[in-house]
Protein backbone atom coordinates (compact mmCIF):
# COMPACT_ATOMS: atom_id res chain seq x y z
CA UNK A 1 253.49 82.13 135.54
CA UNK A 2 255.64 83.78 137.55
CA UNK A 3 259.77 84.52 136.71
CA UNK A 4 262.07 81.93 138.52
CA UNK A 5 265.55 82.34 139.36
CA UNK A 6 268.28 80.50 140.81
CA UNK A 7 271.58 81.37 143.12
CA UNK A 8 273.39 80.26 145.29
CA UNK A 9 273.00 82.97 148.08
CA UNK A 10 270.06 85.21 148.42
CA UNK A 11 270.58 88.40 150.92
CA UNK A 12 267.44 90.03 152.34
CA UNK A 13 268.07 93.44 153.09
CA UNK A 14 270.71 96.44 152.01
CA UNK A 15 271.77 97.79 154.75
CA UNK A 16 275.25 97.55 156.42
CA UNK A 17 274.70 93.83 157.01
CA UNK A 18 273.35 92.91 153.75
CA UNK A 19 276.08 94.90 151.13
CA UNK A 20 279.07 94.00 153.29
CA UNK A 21 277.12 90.05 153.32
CA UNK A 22 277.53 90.87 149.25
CA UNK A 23 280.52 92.23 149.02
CA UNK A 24 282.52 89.10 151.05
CA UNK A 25 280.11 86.94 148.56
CA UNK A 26 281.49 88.85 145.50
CA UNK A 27 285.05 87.90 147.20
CA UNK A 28 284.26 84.59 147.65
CA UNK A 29 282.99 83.91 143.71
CA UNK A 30 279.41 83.10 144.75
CA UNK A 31 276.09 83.42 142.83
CA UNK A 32 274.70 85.81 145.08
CA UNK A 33 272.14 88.10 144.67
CA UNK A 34 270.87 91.05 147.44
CA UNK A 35 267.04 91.78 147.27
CA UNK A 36 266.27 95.19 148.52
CA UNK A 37 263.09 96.86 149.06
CA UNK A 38 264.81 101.10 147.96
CA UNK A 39 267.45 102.50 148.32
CA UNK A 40 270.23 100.50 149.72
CA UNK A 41 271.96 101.73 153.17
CA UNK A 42 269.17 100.65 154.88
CA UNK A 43 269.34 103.00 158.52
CA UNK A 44 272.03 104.82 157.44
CA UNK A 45 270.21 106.82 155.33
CA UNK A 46 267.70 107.86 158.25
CA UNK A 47 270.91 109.21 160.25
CA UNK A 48 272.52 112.46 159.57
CA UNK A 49 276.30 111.82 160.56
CA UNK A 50 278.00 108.44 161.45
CA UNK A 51 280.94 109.56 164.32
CA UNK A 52 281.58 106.13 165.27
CA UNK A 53 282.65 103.96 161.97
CA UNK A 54 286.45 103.14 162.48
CA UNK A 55 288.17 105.16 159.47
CA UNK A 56 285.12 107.77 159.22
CA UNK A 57 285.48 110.37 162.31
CA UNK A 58 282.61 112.35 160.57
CA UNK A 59 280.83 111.03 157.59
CA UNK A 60 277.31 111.61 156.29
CA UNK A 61 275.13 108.63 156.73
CA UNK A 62 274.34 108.19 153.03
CA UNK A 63 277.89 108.87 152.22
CA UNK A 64 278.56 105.56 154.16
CA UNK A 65 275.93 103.92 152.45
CA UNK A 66 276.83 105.08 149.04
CA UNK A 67 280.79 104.23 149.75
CA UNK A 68 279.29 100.83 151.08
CA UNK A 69 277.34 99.96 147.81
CA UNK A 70 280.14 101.17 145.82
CA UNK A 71 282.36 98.92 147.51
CA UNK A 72 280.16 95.83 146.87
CA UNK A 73 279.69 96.40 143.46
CA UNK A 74 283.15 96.82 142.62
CA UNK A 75 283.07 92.72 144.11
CA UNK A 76 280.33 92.26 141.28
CA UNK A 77 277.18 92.52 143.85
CA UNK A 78 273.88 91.92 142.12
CA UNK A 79 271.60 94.15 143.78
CA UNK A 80 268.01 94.51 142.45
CA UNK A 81 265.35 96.85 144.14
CA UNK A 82 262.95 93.94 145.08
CA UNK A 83 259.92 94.00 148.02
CA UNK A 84 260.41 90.22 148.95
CA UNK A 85 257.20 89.10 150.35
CA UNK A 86 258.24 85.95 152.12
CA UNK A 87 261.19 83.21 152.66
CA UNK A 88 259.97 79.67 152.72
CA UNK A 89 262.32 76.46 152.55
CA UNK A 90 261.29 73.30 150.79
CA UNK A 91 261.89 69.91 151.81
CA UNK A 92 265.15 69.90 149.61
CA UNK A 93 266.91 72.45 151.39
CA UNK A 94 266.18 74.62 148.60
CA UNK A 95 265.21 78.58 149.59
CA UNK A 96 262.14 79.99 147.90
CA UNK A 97 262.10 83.70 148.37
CA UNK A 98 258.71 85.42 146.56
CA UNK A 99 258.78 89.00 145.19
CA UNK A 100 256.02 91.53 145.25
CA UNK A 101 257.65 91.66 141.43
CA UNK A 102 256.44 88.24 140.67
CA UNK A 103 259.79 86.61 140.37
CA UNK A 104 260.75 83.34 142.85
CA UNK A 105 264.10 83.97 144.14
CA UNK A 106 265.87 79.99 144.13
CA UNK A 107 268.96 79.27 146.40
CA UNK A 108 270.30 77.20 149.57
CA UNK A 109 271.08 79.59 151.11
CA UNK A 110 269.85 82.99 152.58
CA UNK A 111 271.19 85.73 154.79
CA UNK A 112 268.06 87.71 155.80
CA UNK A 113 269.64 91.37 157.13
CA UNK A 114 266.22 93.34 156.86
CA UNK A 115 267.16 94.96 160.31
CA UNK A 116 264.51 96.77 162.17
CA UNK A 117 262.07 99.13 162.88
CA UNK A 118 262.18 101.90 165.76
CA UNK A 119 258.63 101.94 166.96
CA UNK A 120 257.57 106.01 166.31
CA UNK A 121 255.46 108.08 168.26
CA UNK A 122 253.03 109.17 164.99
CA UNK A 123 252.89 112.43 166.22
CA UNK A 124 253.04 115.87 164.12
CA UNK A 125 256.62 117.27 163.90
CA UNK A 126 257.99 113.50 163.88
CA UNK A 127 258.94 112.93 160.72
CA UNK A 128 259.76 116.68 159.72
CA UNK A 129 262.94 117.03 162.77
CA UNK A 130 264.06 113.27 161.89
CA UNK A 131 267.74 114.07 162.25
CA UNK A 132 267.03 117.38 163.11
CA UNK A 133 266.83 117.02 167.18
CA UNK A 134 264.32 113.86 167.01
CA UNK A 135 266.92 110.16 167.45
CA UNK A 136 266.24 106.76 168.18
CA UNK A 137 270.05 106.00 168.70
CA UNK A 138 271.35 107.51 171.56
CA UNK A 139 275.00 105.92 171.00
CA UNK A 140 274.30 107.30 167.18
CA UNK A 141 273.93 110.98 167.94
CA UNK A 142 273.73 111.63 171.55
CA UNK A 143 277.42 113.38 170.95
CA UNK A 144 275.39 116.12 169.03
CA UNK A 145 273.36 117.56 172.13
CA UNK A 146 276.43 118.79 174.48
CA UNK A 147 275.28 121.00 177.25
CA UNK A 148 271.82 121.08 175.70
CA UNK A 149 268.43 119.78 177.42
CA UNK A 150 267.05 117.17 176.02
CA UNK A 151 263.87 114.40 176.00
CA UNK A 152 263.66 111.01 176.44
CA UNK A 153 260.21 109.47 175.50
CA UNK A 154 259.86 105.47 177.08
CA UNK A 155 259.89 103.57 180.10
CA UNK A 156 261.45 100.46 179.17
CA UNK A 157 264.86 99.15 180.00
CA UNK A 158 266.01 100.87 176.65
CA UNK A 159 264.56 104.13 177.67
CA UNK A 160 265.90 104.00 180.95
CA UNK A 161 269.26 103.19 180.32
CA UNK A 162 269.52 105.50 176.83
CA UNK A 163 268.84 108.30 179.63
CA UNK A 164 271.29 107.68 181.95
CA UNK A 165 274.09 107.33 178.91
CA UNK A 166 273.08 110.42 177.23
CA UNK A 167 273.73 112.38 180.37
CA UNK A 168 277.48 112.15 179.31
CA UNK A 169 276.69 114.56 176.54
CA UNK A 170 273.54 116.67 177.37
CA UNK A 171 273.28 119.28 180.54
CA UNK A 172 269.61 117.56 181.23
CA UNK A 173 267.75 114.86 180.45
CA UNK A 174 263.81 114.63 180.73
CA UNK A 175 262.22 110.81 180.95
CA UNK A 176 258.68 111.33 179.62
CA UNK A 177 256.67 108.22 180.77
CA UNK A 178 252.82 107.71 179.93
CA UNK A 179 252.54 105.67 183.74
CA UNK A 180 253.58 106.25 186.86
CA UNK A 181 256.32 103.46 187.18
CA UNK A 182 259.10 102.40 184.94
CA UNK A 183 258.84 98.90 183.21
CA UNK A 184 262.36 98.46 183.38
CA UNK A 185 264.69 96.23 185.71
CA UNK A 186 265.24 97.68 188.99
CA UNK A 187 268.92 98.18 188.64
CA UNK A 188 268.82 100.05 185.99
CA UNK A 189 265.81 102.31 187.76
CA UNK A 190 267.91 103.01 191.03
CA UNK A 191 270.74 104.30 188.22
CA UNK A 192 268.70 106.72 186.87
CA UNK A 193 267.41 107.64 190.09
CA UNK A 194 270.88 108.53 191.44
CA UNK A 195 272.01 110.65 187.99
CA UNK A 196 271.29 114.29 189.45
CA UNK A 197 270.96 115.00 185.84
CA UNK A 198 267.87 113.46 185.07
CA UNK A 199 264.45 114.05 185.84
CA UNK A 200 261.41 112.11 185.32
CA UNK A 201 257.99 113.30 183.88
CA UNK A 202 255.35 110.74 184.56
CA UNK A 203 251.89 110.11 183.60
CA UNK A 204 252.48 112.51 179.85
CA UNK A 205 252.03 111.68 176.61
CA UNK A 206 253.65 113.52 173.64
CA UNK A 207 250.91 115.28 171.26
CA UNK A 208 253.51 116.93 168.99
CA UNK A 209 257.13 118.05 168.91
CA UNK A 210 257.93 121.96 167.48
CA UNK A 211 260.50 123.98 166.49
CA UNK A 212 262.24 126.26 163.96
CA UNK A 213 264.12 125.36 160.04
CA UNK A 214 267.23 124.53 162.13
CA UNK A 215 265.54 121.96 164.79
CA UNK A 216 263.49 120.75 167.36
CA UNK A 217 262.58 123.26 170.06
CA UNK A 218 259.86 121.53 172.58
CA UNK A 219 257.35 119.09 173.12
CA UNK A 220 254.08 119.37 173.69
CA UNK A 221 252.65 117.52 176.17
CA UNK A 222 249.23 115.79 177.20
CA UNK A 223 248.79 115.03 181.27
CA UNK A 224 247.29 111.13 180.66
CA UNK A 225 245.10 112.10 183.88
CA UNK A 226 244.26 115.27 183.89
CA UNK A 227 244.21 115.92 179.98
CA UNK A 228 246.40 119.03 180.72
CA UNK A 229 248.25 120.22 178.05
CA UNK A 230 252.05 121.40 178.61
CA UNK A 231 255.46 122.76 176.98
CA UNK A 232 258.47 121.16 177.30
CA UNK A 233 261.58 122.84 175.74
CA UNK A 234 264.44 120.63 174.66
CA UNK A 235 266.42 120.43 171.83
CA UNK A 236 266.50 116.75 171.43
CA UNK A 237 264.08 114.04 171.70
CA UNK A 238 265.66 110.51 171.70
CA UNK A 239 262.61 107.91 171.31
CA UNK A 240 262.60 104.42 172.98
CA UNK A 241 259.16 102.94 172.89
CA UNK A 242 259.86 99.67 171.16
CA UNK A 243 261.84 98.14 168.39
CA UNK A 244 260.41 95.58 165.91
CA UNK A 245 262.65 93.03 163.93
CA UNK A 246 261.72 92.42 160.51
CA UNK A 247 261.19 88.86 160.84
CA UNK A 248 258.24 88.38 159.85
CA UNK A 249 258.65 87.09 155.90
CA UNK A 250 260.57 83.97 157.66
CA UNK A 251 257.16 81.80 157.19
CA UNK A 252 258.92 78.79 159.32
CA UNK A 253 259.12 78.68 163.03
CA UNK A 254 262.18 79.47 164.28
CA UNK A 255 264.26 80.01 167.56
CA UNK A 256 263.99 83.84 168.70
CA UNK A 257 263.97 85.57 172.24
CA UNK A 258 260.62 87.05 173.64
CA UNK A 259 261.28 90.26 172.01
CA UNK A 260 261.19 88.08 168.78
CA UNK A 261 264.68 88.69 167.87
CA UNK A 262 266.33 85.81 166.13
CA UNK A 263 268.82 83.05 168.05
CA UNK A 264 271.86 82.35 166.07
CA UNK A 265 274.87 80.33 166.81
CA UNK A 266 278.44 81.45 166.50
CA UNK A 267 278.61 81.46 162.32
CA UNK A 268 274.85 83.60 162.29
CA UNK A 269 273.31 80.14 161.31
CA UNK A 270 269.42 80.13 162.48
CA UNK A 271 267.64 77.40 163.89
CA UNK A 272 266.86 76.78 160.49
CA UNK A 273 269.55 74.70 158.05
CA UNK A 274 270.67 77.23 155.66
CA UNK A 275 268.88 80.71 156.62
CA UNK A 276 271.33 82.86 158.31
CA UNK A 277 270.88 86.37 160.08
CA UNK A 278 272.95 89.09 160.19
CA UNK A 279 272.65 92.87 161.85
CA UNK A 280 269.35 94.40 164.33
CA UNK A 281 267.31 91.38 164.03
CA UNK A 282 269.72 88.81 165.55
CA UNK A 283 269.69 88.70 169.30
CA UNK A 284 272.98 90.88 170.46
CA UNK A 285 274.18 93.36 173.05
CA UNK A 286 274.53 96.25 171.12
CA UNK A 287 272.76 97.07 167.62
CA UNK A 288 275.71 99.16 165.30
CA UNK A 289 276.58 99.41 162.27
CA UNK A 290 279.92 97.82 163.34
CA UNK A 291 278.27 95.01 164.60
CA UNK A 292 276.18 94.53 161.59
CA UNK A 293 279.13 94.20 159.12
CA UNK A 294 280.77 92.22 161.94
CA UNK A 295 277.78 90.01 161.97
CA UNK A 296 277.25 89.78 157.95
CA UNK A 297 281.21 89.33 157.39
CA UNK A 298 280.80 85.72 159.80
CA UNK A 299 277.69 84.39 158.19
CA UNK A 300 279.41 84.97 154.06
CA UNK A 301 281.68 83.04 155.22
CA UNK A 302 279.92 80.59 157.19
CA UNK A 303 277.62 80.16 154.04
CA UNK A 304 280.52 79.52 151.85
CA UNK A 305 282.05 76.30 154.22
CA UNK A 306 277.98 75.28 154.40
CA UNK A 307 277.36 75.52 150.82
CA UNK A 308 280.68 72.90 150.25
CA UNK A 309 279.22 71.03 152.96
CA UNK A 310 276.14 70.13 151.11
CA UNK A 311 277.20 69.80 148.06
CA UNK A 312 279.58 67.31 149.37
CA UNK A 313 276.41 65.52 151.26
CA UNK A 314 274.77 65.67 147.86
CA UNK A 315 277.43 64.25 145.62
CA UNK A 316 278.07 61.68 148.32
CA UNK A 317 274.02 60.47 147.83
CA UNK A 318 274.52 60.33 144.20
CA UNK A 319 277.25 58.12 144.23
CA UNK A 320 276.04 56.03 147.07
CA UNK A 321 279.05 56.91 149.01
């Protein structure tokens, strides 16, 4: 029989969203709790230095993330190392949320913040210059590669418009496209076309990225239709080939764009009564880690007025009012 467990606010996720989401629920005297898979800090702890935090000019990512956790705890956050498996919602209102640990997660509430996931190439050398010249943020770290020559790998309107931005920092940019045309909108092709800066690679593939103990040095390359094999050098390599939203363990239908980001309304209320969403898996402009705290900041306190709201609507049932 498996553990149960009741709150009045589960969070999904520790990143940015989810431990400032616990810290403003710590502030507000909730029984909250904050499920997390590892390690809380969530992206932050995949990025080397954070430049653009207001009050941190140059901080290590995990320094953030640590500060961040610290910061929540001191506002009595429960945070337990938990791989939640899925969030279903009875016909009460009342939030089940499963555990690969075999406990059942009760509230009325949840504020799923599991973010995202950059889609990687899976190539050799990936992994091992993460944060060493390989990026998937170009408004993250494209300040690191001044004057240097760098790669972007996509041909989406991400990839297309990263490029032309990081030509602000980097002496040349490379767009490395598998096809021969861009899938991106047409404005933001005839931009890219214009930016002297940048040149476009089509029909490759990368096969592996290289380099030395202090970074990425090239790319290899793979013609997709010759089979020719090429070097690229470049010091960076900034990666747009897709992002995926961890939406998934929501195991109701709910409103999201065709990307399958979720819809929310002004207080980060879903489609669904009572789940909120907070950070890179809510439909926005711009994915930050000031936007996720801005995000998870409205929906604590948009849970708080909806928690009062239903307890009124229950009390007012009970007493036939």
């Amino acid at each position: 029989m498996r553990n149960v467990e009741e709150f009045e606010l589960i969070i999904v996720g520790g990143g940015p969203a989810g431990l400032c989401a616990a810290m403003y629920a710590g502030r507000g005297m909730l029984k909250a709790v904050l499920l997390e898979r590892g390690v809380p800090g969530g992206e932050l702890l995949n990025t080397e230095w954070i430049d653009d935090y207001p009050g941190f000019e140059h901080v290590l990512g995990r320094e953030l993330a640590q500060k961040m956790t610290s910061h929540a705890a001191a506002f009595g956050a429960d945070i337990r190392q938990e791989n939640v498996e899925g969030i279903a919602r009875r016909d009460d209102g009342v939030f089940e949320v499963t555990t690969a640990g075999g406990t059942i997660y009760q509230a009325p509430a949840v504020i799923l913040t599991a973010g995202g996931t950059p889609t990687k190439l899976e190539v050799p050398g990936e992994l091992e210059y993460a944060g060493r010249g390989v990026s998937y943020c170009a408004v993250c770290d494209g300040a690191f590669f001044k004057g240097e020559t760098i790669a972007v790998v996509g041909g989406g309107d991400a990839a297309v418009e990263e490029a032309d931005y990081l030509t602000r920092y980097a002496e040349k940019v490379y767009v490395i496209h598998r096809r021969d045309e861009f899938r991106a909108s047409k404005i933001l092709q005839e931009r890219l076309f214009a930016n002297p800066k940048i040149e476009v690679i089509w029909n490759k593939r990368v096969l592996e990225l290289t380099g030395t103990p202090a970074g990425l040095q090239s790319l290899l390359l793979e013609d997709t239709l010759t089979g020719g094999i090429t070097t690229l050098e470049a010091t960076g390599c900034f990666v747009f080939i897709g992002f995926r939203p961890n939406t998934g363990l929501v195991k109701e239908h709910f409103a999201h764009d065709s990307s399958g980001y979720i819809v929310t309304d002004d207080r980060m209320m879903t489609s669904i009564p009572g789940l909120f969403a907070a950070g890179d898996l809510r439909v926005q402009l711009t994915r930050q880690v000031t936007t996720a705290v801005g995000d998870a900041t409205t929906a604590a306190i948009a849970v708080e007025k909806y928690l009062k709201d239903r307890q009124g609507r229950v009390l007012g049932v009970k007493v036939g009012v």
